[in-house]
PDB file of N, CA and C in Angstrom:
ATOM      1  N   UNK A   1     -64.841 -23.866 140.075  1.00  0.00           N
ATOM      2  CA  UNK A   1     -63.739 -24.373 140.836  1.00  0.00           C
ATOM      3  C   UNK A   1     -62.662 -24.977 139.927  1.00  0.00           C
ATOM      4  N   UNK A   2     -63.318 -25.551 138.660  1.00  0.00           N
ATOM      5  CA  UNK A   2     -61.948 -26.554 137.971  1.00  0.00           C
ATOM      6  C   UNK A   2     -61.225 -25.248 137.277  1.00  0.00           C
ATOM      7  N   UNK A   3     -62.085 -24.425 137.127  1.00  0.00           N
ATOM      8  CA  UNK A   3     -61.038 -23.086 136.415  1.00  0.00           C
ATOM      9  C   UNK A   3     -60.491 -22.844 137.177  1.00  0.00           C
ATOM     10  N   UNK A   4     -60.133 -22.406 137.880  1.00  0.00           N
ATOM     11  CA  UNK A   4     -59.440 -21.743 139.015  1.00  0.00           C
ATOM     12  C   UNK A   4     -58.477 -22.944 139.336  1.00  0.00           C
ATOM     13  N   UNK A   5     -58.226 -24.239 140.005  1.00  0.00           N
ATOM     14  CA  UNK A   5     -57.000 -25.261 139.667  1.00  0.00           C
ATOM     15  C   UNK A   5     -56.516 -24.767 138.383  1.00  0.00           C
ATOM     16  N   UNK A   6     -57.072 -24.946 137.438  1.00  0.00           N
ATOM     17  CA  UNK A   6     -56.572 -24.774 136.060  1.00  0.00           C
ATOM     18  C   UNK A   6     -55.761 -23.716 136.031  1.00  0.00           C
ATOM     19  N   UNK A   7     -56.525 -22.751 136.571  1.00  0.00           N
ATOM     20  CA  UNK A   7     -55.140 -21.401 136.171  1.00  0.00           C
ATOM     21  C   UNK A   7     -54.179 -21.241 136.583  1.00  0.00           C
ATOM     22  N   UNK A   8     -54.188 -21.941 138.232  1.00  0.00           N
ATOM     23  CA  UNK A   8     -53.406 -21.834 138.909  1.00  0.00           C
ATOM     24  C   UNK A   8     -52.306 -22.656 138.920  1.00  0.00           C
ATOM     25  N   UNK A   9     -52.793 -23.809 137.932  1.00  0.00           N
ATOM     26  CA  UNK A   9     -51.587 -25.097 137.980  1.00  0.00           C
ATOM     27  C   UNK A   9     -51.234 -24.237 136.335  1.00  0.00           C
ATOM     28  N   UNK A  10     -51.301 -23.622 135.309  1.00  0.00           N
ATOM     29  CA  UNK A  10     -50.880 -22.754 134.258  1.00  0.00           C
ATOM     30  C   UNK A  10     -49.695 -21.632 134.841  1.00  0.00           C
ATOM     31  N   UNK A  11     -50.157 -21.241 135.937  1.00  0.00           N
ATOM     32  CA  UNK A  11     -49.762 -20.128 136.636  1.00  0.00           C
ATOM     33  C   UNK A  11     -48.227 -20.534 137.273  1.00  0.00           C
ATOM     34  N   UNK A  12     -48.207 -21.592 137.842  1.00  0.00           N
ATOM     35  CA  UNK A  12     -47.127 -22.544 137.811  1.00  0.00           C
ATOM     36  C   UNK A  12     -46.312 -23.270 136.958  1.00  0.00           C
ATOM     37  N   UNK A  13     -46.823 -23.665 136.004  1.00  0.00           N
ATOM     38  CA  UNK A  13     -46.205 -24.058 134.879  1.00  0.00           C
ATOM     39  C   UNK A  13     -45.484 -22.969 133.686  1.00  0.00           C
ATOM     40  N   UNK A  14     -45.951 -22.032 133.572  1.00  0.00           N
ATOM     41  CA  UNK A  14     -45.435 -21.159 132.745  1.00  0.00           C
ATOM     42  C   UNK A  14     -43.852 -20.927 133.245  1.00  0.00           C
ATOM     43  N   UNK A  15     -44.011 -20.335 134.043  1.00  0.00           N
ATOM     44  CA  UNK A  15     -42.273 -19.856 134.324  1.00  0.00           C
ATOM     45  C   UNK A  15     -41.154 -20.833 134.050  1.00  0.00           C
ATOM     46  N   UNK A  16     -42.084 -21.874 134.674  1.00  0.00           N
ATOM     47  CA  UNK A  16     -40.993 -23.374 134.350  1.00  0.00           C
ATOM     48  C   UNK A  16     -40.785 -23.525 132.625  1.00  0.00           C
ATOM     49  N   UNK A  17     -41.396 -22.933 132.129  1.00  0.00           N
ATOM     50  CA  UNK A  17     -41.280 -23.736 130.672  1.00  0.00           C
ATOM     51  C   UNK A  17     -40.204 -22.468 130.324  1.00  0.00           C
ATOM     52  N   UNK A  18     -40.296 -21.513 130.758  1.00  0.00           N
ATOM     53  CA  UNK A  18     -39.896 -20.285 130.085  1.00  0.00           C
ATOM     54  C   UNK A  18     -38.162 -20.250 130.607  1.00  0.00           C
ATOM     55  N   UNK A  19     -37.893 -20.809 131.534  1.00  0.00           N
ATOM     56  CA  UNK A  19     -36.424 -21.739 131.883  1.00  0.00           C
ATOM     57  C   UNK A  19     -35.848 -22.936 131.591  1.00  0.00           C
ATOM     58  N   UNK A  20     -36.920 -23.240 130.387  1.00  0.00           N
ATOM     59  CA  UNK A  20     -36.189 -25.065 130.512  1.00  0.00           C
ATOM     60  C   UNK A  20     -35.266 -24.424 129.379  1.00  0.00           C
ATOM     61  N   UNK A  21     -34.144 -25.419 129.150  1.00  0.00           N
ATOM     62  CA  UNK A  21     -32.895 -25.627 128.397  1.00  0.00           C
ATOM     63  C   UNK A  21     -33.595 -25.824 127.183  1.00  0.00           C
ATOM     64  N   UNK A  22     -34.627 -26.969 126.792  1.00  0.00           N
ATOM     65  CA  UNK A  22     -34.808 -27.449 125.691  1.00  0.00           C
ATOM     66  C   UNK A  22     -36.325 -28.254 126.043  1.00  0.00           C
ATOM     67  N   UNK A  23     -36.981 -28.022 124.940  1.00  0.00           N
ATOM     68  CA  UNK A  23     -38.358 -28.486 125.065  1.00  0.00           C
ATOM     69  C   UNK A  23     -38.732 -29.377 123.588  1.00  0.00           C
ATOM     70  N   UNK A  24     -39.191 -30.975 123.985  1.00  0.00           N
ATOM     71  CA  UNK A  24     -39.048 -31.615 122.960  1.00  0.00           C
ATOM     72  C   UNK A  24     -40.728 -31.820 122.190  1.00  0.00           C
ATOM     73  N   UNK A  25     -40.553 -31.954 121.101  1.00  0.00           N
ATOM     74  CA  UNK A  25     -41.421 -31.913 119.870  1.00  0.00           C
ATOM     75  C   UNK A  25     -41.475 -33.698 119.032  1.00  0.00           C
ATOM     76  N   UNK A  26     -42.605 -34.659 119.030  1.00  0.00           N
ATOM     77  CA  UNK A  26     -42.903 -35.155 117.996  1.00  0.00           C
ATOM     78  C   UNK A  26     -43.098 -35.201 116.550  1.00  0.00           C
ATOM     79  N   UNK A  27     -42.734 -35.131 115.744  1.00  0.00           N
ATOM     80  CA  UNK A  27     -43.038 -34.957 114.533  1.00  0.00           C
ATOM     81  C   UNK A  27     -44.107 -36.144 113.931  1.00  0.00           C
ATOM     82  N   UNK A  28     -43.934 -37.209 114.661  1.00  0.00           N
ATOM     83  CA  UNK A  28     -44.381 -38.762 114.106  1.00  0.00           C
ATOM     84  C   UNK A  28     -43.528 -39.171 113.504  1.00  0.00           C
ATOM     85  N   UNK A  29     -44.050 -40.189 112.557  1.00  0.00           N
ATOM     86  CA  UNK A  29     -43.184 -40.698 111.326  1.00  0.00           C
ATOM     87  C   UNK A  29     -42.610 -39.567 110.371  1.00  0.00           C
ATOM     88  N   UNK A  30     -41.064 -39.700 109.883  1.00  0.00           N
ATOM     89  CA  UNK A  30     -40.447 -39.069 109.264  1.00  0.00           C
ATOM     90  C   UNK A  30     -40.852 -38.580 108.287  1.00  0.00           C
ATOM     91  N   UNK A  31     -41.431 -37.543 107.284  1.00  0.00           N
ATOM     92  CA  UNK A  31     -41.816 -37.569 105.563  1.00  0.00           C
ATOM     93  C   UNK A  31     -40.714 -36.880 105.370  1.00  0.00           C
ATOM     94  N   UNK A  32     -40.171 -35.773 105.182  1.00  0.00           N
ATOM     95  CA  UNK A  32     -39.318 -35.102 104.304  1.00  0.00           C
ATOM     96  C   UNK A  32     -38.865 -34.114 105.270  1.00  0.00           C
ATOM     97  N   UNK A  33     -37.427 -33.773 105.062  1.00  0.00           N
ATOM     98  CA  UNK A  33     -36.509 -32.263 105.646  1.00  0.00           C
ATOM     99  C   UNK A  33     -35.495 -31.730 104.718  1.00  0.00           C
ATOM    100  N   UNK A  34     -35.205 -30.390 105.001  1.00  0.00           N
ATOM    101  CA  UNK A  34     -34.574 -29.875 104.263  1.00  0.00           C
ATOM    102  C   UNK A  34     -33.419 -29.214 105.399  1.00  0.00           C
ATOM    103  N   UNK A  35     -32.572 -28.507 104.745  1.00  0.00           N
ATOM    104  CA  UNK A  35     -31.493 -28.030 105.343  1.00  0.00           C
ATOM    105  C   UNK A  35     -30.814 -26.625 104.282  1.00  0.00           C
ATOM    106  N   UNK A  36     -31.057 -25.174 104.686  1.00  0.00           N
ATOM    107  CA  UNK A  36     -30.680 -24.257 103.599  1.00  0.00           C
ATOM    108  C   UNK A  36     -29.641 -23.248 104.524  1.00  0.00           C
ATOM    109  N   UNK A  37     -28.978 -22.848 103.617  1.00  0.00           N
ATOM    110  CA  UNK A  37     -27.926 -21.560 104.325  1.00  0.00           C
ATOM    111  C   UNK A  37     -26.207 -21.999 104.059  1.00  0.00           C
ATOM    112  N   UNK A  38     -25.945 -21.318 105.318  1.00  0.00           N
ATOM    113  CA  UNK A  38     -24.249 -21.261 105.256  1.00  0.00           C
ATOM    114  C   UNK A  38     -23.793 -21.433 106.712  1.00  0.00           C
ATOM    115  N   UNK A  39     -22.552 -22.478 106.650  1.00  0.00           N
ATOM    116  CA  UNK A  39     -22.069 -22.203 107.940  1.00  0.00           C
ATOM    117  C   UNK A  39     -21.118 -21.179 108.214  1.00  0.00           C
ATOM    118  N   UNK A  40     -21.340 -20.256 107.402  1.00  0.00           N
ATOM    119  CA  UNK A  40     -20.146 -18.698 107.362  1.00  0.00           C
ATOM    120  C   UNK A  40     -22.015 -17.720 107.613  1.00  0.00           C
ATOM    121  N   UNK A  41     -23.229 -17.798 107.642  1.00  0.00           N
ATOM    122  CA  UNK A  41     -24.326 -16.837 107.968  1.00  0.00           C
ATOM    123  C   UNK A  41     -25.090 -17.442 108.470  1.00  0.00           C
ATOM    124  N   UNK A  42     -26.274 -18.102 107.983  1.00  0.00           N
ATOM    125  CA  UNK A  42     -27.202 -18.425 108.891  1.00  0.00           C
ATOM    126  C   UNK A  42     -27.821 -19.913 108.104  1.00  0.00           C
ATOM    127  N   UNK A  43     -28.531 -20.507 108.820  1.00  0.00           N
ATOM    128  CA  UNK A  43     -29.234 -22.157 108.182  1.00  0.00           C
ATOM    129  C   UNK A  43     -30.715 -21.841 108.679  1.00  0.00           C
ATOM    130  N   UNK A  44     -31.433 -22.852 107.511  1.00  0.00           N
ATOM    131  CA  UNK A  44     -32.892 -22.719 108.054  1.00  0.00           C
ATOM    132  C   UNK A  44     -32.888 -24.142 107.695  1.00  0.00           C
ATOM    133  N   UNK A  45     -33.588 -24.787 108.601  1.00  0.00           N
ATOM    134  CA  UNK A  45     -34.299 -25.989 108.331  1.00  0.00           C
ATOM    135  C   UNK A  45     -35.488 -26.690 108.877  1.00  0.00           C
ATOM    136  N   UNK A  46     -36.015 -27.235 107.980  1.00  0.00           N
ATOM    137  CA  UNK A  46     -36.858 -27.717 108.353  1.00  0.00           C
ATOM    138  C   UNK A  46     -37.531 -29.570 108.396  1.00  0.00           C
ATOM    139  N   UNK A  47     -38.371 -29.826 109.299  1.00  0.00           N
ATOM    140  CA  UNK A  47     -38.648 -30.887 109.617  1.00  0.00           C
ATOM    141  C   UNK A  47     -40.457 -31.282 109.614  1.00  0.00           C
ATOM    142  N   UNK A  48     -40.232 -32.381 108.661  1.00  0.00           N
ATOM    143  CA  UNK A  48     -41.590 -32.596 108.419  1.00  0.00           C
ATOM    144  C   UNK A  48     -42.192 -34.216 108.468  1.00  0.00           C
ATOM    145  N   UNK A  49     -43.191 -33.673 109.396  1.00  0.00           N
ATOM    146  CA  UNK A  49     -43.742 -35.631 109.730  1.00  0.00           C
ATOM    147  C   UNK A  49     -44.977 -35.482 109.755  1.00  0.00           C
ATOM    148  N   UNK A  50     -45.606 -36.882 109.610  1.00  0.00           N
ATOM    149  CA  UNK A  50     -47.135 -37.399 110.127  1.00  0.00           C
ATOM    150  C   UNK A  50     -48.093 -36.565 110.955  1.00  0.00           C
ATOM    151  N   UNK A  51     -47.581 -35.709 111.682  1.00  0.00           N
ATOM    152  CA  UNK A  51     -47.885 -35.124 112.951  1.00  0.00           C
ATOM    153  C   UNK A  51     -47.668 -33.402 112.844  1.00  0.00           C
ATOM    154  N   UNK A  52     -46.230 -33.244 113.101  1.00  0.00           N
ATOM    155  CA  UNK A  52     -46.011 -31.937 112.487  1.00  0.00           C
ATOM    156  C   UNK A  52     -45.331 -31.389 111.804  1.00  0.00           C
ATOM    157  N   UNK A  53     -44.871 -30.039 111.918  1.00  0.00           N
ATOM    158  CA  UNK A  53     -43.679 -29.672 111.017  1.00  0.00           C
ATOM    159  C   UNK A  53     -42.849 -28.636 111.656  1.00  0.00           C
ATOM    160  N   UNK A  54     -41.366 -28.942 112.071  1.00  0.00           N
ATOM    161  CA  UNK A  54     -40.770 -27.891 112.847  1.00  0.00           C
ATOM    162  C   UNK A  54     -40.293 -27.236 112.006  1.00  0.00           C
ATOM    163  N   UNK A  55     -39.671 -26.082 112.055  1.00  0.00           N
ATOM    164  CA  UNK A  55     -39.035 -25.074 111.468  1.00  0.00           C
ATOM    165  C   UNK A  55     -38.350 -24.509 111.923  1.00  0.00           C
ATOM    166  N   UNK A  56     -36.673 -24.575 111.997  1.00  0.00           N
ATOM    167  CA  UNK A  56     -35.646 -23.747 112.560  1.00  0.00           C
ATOM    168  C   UNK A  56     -35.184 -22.486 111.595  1.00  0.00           C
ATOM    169  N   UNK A  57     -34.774 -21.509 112.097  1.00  0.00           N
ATOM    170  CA  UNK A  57     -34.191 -20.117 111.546  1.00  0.00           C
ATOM    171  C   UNK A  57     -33.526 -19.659 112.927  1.00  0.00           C
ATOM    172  N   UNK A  58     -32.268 -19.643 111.931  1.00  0.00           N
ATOM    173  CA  UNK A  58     -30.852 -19.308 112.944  1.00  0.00           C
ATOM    174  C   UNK A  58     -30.822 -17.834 113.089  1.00  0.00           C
ATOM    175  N   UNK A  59     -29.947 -17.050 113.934  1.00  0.00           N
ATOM    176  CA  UNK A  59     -29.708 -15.823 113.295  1.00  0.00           C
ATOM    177  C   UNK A  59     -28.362 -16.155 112.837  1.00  0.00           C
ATOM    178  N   UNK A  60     -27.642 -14.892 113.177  1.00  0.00           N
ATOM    179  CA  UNK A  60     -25.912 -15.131 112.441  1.00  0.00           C
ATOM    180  C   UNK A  60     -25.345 -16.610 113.323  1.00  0.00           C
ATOM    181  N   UNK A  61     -24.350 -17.036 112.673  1.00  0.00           N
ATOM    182  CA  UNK A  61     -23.779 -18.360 113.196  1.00  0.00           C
ATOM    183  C   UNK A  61     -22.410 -17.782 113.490  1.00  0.00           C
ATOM    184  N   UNK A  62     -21.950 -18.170 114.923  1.00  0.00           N
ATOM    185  CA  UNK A  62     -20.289 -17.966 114.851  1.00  0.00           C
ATOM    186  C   UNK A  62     -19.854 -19.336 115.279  1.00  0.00           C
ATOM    187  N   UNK A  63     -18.587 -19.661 115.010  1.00  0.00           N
ATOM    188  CA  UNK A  63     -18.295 -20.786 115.073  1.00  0.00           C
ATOM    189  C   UNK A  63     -17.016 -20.792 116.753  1.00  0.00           C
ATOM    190  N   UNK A  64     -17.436 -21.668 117.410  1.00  0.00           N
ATOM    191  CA  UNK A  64     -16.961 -21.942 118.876  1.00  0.00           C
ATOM    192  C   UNK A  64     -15.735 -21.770 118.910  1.00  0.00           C
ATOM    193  N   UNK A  65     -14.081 -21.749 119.564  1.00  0.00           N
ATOM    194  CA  UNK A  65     -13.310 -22.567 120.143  1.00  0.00           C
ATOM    195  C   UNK A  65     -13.186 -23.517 119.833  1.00  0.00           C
ATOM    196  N   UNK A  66     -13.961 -23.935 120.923  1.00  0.00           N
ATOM    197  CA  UNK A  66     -14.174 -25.698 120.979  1.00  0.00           C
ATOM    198  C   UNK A  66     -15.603 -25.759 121.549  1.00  0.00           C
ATOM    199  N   UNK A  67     -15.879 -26.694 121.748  1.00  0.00           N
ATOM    200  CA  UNK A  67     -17.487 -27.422 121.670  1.00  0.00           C
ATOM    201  C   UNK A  67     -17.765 -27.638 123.234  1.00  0.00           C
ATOM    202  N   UNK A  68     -19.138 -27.925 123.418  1.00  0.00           N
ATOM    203  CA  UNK A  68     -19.197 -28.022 124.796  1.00  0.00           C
ATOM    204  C   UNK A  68     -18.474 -29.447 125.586  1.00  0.00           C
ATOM    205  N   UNK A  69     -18.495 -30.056 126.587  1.00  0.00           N
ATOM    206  CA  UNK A  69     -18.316 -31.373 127.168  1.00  0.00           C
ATOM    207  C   UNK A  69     -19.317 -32.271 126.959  1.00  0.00           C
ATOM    208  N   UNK A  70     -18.844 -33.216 126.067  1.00  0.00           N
ATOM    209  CA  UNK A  70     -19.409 -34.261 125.544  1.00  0.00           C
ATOM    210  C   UNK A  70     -19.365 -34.260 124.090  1.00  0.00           C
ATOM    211  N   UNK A  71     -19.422 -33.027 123.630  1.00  0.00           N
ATOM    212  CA  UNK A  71     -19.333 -32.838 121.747  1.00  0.00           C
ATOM    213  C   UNK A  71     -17.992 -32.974 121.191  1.00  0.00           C
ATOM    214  N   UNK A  72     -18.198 -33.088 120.148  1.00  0.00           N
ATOM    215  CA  UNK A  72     -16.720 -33.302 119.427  1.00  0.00           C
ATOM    216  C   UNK A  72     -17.196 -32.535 117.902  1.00  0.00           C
ATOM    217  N   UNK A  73     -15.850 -32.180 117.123  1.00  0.00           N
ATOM    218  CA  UNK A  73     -16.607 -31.781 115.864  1.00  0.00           C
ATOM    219  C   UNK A  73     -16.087 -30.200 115.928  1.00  0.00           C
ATOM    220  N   UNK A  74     -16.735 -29.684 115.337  1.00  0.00           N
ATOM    221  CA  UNK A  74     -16.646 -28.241 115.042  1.00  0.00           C
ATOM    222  C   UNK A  74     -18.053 -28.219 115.716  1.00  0.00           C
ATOM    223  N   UNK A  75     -18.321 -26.597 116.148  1.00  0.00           N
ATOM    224  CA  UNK A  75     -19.497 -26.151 117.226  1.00  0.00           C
ATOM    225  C   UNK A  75     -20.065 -24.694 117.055  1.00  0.00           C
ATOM    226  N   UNK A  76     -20.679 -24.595 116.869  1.00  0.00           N
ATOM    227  CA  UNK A  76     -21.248 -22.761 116.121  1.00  0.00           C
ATOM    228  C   UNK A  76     -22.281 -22.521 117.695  1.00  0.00           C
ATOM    229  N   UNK A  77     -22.327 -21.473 117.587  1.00  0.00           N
ATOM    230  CA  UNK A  77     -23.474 -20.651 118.228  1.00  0.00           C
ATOM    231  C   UNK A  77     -24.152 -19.658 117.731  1.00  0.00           C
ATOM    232  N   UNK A  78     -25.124 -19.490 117.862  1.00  0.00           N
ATOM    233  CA  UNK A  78     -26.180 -18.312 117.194  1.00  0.00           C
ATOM    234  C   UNK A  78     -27.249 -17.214 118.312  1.00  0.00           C
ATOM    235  N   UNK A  79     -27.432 -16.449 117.845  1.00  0.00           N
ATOM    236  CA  UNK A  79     -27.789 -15.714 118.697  1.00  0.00           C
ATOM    237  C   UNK A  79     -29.276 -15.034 118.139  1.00  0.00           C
ATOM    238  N   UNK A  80     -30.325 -15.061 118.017  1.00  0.00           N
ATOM    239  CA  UNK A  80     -31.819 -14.754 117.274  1.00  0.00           C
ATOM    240  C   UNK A  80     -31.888 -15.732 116.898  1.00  0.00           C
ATOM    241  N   UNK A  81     -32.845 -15.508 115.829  1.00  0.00           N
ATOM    242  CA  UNK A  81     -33.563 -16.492 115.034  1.00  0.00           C
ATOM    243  C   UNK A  81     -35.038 -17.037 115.421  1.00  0.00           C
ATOM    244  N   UNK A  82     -35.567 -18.167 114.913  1.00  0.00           N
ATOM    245  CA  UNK A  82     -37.302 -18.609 115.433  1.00  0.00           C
ATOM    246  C   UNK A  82     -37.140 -20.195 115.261  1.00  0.00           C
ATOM    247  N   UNK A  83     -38.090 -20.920 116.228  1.00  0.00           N
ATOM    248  CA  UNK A  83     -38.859 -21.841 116.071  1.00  0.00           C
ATOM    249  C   UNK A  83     -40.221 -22.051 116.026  1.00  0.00           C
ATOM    250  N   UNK A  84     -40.966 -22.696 114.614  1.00  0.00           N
ATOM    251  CA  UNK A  84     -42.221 -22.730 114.614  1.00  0.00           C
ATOM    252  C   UNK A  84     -42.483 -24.712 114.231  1.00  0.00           C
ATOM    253  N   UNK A  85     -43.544 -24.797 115.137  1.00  0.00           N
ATOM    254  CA  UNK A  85     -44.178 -25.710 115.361  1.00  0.00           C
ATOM    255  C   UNK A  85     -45.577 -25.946 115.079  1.00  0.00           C
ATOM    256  N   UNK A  86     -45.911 -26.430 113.720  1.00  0.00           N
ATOM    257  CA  UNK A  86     -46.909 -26.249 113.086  1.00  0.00           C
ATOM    258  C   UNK A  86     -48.046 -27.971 112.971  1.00  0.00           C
ATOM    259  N   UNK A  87     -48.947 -27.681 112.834  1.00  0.00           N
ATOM    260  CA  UNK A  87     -50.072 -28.761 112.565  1.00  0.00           C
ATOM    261  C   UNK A  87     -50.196 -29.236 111.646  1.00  0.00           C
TER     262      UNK A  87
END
């Protein structure tokens, strides 16, 4: 019986995750990050803590217009790339 809740509350939850905007990550305490690339191609960076270690990879970067409502600054968008979330 608890399998079956289980799958079924999974079964529900999936789609939702697979629409959220943004899904947030702990790292813990801060140890070390880096930041590599170009804002004319692509950036990789990465983030490393107590806990875990994220890893961004952009694909190509183009740079906005203007920025969304609320930002200020210069504003890029990218289109591919990966996030890995490691132990």
């Amino acid at each position: 019986m608890r399998r079956v809740v289980l799958l079924a509350l999974l079964a529900l939850a999936l789609p939702s995750v697979v629409l959220a905007n943004s899904i947030d990550f702990s790292t813990g305490t801060f140890v070390s990050g880096s930041l590599t690339g170009s804002f004319s191609t692509s950036l990789s960076t990465s983030i490393t803590g107590t806990i875990d270690t994220i890893t961004l990879s952009t694909g190509t970067l183009t740079q906005l217009s203007s920025c969304p409502i609320g930002l200020v600054g210069t504003c890029y968008s990218f289109t591919g790339g990966s996030v890995t979330v490691a132990s």
